[in-house]
Protein backbone atom coordinates (compact mmCIF):
# COMPACT_ATOMS: atom_id res chain seq x y z
CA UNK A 1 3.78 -1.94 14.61
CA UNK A 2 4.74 1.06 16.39
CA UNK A 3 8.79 0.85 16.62
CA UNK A 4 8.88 1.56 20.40
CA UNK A 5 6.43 4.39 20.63
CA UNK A 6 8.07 6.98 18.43
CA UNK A 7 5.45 6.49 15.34
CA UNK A 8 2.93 7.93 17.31
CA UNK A 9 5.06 10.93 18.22
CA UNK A 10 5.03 11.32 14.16
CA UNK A 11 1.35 10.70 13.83
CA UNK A 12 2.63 6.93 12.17
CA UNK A 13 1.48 4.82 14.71
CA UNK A 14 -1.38 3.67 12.90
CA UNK A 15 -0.28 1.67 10.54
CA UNK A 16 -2.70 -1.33 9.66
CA UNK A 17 -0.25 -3.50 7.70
CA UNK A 18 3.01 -4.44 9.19
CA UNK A 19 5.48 -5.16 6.58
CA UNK A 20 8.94 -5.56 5.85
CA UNK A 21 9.97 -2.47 4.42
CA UNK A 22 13.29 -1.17 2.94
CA UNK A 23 15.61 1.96 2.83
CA UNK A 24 18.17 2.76 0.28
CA UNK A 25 21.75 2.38 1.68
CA UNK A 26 24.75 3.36 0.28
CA UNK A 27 25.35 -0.43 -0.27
CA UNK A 28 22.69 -2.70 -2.31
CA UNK A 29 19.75 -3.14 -0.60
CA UNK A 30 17.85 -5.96 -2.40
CA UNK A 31 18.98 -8.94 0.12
CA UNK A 32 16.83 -12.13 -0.23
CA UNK A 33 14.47 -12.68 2.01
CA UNK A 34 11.70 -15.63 2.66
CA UNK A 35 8.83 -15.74 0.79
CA UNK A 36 5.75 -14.38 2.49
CA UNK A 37 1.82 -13.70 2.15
CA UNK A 38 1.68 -9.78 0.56
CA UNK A 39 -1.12 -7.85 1.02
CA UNK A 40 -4.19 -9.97 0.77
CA UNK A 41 -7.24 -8.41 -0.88
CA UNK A 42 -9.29 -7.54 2.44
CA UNK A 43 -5.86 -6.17 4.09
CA UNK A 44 -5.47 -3.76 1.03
CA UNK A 45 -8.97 -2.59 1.32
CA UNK A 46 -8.73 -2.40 5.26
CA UNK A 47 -6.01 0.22 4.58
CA UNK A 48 -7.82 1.70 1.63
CA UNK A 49 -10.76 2.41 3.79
CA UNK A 50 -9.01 4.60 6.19
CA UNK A 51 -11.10 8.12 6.90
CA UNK A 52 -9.49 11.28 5.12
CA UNK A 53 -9.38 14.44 7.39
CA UNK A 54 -7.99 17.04 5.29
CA UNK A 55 -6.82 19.70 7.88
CA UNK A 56 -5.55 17.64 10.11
CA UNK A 57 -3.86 14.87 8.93
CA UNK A 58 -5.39 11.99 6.16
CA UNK A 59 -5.62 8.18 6.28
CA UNK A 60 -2.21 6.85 8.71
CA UNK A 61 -2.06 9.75 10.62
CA UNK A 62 -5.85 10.50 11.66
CA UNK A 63 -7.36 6.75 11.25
CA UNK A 64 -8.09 5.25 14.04
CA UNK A 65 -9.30 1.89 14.98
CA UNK A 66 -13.10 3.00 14.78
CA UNK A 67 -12.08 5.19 11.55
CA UNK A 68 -10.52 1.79 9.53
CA UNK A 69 -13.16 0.01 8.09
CA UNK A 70 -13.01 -2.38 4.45
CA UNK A 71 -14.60 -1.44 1.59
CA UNK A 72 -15.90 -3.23 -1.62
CA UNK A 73 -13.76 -3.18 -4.76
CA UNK A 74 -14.87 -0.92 -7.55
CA UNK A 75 -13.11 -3.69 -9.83
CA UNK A 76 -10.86 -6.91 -10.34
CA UNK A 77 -9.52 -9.05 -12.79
CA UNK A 78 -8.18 -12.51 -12.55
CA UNK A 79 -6.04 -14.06 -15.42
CA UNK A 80 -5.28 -17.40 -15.22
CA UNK A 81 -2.32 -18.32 -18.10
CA UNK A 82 -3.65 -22.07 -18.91
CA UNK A 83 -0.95 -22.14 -21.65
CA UNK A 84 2.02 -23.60 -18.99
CA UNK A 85 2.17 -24.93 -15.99
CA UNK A 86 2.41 -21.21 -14.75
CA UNK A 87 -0.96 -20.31 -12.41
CA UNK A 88 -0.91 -16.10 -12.83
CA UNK A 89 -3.21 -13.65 -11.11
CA UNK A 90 -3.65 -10.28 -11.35
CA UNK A 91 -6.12 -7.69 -9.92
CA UNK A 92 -6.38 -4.34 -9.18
CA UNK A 93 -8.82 -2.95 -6.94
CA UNK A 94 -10.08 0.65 -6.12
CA UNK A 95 -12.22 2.21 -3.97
CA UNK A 96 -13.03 5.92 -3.28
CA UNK A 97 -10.66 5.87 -0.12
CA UNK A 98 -7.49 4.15 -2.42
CA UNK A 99 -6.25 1.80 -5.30
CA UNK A 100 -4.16 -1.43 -4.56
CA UNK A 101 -2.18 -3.38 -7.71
CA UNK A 102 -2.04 -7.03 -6.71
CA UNK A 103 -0.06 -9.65 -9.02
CA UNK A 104 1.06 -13.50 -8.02
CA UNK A 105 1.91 -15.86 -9.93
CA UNK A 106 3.46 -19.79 -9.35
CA UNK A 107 5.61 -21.30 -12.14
CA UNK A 108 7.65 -24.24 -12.46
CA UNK A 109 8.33 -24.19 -8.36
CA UNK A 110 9.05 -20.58 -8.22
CA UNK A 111 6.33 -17.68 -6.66
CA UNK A 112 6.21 -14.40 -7.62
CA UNK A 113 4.06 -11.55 -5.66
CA UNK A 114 4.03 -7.88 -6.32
CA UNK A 115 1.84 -5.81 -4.80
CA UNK A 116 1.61 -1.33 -5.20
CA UNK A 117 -0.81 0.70 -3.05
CA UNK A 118 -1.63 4.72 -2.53
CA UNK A 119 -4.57 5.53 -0.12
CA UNK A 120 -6.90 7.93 -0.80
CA UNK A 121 -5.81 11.29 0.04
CA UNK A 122 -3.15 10.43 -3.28
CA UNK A 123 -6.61 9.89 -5.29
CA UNK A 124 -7.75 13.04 -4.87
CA UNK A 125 -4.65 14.60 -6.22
CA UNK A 126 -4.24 13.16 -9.73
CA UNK A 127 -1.11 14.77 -10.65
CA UNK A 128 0.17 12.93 -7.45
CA UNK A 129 -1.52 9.34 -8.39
CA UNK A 130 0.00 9.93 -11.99
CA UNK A 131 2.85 9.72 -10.25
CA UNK A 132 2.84 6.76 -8.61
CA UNK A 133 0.85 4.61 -11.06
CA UNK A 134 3.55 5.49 -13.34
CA UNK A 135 6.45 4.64 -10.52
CA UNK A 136 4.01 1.05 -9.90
CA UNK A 137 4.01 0.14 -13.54
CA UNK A 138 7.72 0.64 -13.81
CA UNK A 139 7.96 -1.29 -11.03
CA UNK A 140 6.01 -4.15 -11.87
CA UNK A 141 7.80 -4.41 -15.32
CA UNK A 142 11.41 -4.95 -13.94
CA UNK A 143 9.98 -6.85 -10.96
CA UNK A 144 8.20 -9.39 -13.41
CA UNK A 145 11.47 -9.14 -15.68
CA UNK A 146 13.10 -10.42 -12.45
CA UNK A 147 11.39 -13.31 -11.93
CA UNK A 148 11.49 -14.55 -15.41
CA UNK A 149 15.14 -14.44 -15.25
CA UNK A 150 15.20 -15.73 -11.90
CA UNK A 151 12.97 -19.13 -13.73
CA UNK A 152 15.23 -19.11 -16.51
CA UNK A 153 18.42 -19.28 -15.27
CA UNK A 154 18.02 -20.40 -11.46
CA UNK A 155 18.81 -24.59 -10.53
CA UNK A 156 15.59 -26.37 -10.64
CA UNK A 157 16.03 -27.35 -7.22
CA UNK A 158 16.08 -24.40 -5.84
CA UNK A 159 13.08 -22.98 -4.75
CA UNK A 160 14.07 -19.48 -3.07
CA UNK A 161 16.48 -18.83 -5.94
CA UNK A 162 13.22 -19.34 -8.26
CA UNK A 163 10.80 -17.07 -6.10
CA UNK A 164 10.35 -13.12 -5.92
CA UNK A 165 8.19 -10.77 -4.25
CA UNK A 166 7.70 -6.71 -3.84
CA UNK A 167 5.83 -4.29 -1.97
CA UNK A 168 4.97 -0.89 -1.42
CA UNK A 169 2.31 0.49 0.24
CA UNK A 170 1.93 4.59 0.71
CA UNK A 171 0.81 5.70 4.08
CA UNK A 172 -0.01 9.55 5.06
CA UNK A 173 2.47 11.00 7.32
CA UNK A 174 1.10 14.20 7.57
CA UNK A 175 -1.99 17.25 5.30
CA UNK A 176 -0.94 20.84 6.12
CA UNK A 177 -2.21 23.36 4.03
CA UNK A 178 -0.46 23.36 0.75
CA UNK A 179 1.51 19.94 1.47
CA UNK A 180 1.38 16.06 1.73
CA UNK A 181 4.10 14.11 3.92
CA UNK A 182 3.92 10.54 2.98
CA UNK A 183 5.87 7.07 3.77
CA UNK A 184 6.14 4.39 2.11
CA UNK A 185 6.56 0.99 3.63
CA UNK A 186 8.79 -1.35 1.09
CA UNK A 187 9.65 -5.21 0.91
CA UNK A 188 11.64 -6.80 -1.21
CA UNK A 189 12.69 -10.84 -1.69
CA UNK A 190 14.91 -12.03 -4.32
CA UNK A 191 15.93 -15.38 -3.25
CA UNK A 192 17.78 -16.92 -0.28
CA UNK A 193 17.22 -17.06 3.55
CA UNK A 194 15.86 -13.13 4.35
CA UNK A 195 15.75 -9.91 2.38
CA UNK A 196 15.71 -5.96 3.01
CA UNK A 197 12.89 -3.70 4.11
CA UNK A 198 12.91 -0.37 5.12
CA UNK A 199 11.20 3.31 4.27
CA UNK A 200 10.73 6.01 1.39
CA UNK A 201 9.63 9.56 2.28
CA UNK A 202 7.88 11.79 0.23
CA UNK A 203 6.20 15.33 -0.15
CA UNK A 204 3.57 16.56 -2.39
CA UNK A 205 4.23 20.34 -2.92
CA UNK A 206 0.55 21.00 -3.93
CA UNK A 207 1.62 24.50 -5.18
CA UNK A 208 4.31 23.58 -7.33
CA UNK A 209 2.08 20.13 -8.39
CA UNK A 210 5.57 18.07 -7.46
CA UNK A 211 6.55 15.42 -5.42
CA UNK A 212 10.32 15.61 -3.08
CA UNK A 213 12.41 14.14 -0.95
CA UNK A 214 11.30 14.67 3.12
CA UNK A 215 15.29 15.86 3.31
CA UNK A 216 14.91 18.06 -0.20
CA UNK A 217 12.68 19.94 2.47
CA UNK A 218 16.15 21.19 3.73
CA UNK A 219 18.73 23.10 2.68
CA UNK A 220 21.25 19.93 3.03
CA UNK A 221 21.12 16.80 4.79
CA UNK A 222 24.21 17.96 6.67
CA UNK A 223 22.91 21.42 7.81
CA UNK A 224 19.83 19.26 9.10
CA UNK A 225 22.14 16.82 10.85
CA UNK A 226 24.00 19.77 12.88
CA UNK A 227 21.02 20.90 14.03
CA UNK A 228 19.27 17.71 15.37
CA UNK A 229 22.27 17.29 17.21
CA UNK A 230 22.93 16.30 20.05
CA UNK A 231 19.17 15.17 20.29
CA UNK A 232 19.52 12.71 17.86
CA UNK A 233 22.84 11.03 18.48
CA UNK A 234 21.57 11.16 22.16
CA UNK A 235 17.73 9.51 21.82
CA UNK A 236 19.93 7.06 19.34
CA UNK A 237 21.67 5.62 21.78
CA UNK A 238 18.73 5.81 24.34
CA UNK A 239 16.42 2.74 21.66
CA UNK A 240 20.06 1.19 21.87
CA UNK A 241 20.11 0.72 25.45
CA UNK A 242 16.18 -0.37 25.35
CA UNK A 243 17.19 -3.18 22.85
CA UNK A 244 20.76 -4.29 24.11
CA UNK A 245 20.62 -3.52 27.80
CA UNK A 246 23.97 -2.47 28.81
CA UNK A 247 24.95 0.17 26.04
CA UNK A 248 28.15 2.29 25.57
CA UNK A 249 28.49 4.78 22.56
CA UNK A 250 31.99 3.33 20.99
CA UNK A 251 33.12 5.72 18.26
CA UNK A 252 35.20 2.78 16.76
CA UNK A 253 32.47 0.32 15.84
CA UNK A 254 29.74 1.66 13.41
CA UNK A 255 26.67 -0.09 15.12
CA UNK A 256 27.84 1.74 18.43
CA UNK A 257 28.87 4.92 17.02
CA UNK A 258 26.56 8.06 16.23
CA UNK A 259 24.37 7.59 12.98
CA UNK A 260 23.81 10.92 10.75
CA UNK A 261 21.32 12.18 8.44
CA UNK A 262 22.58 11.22 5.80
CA UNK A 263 22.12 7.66 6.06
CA UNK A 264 18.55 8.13 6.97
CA UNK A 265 15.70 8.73 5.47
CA UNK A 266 13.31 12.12 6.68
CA UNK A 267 10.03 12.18 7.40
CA UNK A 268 7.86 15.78 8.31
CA UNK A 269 4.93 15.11 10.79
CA UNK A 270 3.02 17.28 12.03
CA UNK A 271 0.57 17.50 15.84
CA UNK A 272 -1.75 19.82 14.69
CA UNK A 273 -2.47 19.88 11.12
CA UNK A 274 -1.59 23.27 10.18
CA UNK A 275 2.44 23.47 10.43
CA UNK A 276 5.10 20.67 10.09
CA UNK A 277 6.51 20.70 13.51
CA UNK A 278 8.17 17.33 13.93
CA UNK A 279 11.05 15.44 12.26
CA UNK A 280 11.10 11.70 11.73
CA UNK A 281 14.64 10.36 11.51
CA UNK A 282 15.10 6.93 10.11
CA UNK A 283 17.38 4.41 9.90
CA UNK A 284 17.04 1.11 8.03
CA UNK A 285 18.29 -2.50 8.66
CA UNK A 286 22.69 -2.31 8.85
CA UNK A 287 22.83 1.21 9.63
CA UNK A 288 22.30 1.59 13.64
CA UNK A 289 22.38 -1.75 13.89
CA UNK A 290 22.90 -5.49 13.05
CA UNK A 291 19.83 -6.74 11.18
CA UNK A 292 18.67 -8.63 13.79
CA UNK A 293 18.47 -5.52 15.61
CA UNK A 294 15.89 -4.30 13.00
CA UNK A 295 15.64 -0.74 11.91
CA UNK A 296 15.67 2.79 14.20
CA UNK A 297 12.86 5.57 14.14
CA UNK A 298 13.64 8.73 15.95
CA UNK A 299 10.93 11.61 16.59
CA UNK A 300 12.81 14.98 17.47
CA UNK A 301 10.67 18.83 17.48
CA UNK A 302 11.38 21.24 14.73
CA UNK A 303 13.30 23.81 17.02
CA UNK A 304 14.66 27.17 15.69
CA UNK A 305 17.73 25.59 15.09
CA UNK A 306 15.86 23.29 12.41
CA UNK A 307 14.01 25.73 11.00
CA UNK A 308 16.62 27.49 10.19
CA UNK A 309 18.14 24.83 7.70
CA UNK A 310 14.48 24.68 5.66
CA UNK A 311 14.84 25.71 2.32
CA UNK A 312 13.18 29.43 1.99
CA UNK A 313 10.15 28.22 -0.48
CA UNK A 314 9.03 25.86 2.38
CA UNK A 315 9.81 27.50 5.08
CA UNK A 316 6.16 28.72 5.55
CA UNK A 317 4.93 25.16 6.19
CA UNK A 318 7.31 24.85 8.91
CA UNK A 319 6.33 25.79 12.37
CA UNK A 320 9.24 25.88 15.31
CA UNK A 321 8.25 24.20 18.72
């Protein structure tokens, strides 16, 4: 999936898994949505196998077709719980390249799926896959939580109101010296006819061994916002027109009006591997659009203008077009 050209502006247009994904709005986000195959072992592995190119850019950014290739599991476990009518499995595979966290289970006509992933460029930082294995097993406790409440107290004959499912699955944006831009693609399903997807971002400072927000990059969200402009509002309204035909920017109505920066989530790419000289702007599901619309990504250059608003201890890392 390639949202109308503008991942590969970012250096995210090779994505191997398409997935519903979400994005935190300032409403809730977790809307039901069908039930639908996660990541399936050799999909996982496909991803985990993607080349590293430190330098450049690692795993979604530099892997190419010829560079994705699957690799065999260093390890996986299947539990079967024979005590119920419940069928559970859960593995967890790893590979040099990355580690997936895969969990289903089926039980009394509800389906649960969970499934956590970090390539391998987050491997070979282990503060950074501390990190997320602790953010995945946090995860997978209040997901499974979830779903036993969802058994408990949902009508029997109801099978979406009985069935769960989550996914994230950490892509490389972007290696520059010193730092690690990386998305995450999210999915989320808690009963009913469709549910929310949309986008994390994410930045290892290797010098300060922490992870931030792409927009903690900056000094504000709304100092980044006034500079983008009016690129953004403009190339905005330009994916409108592609998807709607005849387009008119309408102040009055939200899904016609100007979107900011702080409804989106940030993303740093980068075109050479040594600065951070591009900004990813996104919006989720209900933000630039109806749902049906699905979600916006817009690529605009760090110009002076943006550099300007990047907080002084990252400022280095930043390189103005």
């Amino acid at each position: 999936m390639n949202w109308g050209g503008v991942l590969s502006a970012i250096r995210l247009d090779q994505l191997v898994l398409a997935v519903h994904i979400y994005v935190i709005l300032p409403f809730d986000w977790r809307i039901p949505m069908p039930v639908r195959s996660l990541l399936s072992i050799a999909a996982v592995l496909a991803v985990a196998g993607c080349s590293v190119s430190e330098g450049t850019a690692d795993d979604t950014a530099s892997a190419g077709p010829d560079n994705v290739a699957a690799s065999s599991a260093a390890s996986s476990a299947t539990v079967v719980d024979g005590a119920s009518t419940a069928a559970a499995s859960a593995t967890a595979t790893s590979s040099a390249k990355g580690v997936a966290i895969v969990q289903k289970e089926k039980k009394d006509g509800g389906e649960w799926e969970f499934a956590y992933s970090w390539p391998g460029a987050v491997v070979a930082r282990p503060e950074l896959a501390a990190i997320l294995k602790k953010e995945s097993d946090a995860a997978l406790k209040s997901e499974r939580a979830e779903y036993a409440d969802a058994i408990a107290n949902s009508p029997p004959d109801c099978t979406s109101c009985r069935s769960r499912s989550y996914e994230k699955e950490w892509k490389v944006v972007a290696s520059v010296p010193g730092y690690l831009s990386l998305s995450a693609n999210i999915s989320t399903y808690t009963g009913g006819a469709h549910g929310m997807y949309g986008r994390e971002s994410s930045v290892w400072v290797e010098g300060g061994k922490k992870l931030v927000k792409g927009v903690d990059l900056f000094t504000s969200a709304a100092a980044l916002d006034k500079a983008l402009q009016p690129a953004l509002c403009k190339a905005l309204d330009v994916e409108r027109a592609k998807r709607r035909g005849d387009f008119k920017p309408n102040a009055d109505y939200g899904f016609d009006d100007c979107q900011h920066v702080k409804d989106a989530t940030v993303f740093v790419g980068s075109s050479n591997g040594k600065a951070f000289d591009r900004v990813g702007i996104y919006f989720g599901p209900y933000v630039a659009g109806p749902y049906a619309e699905g979600d916006y990504e817009l690529t605009l250059p760090v110009t002076k203008a943006v550099l300007a608003t990047v907080k002084p201890e990252y400022k280095a890392a930043f390189a103005a077009k």
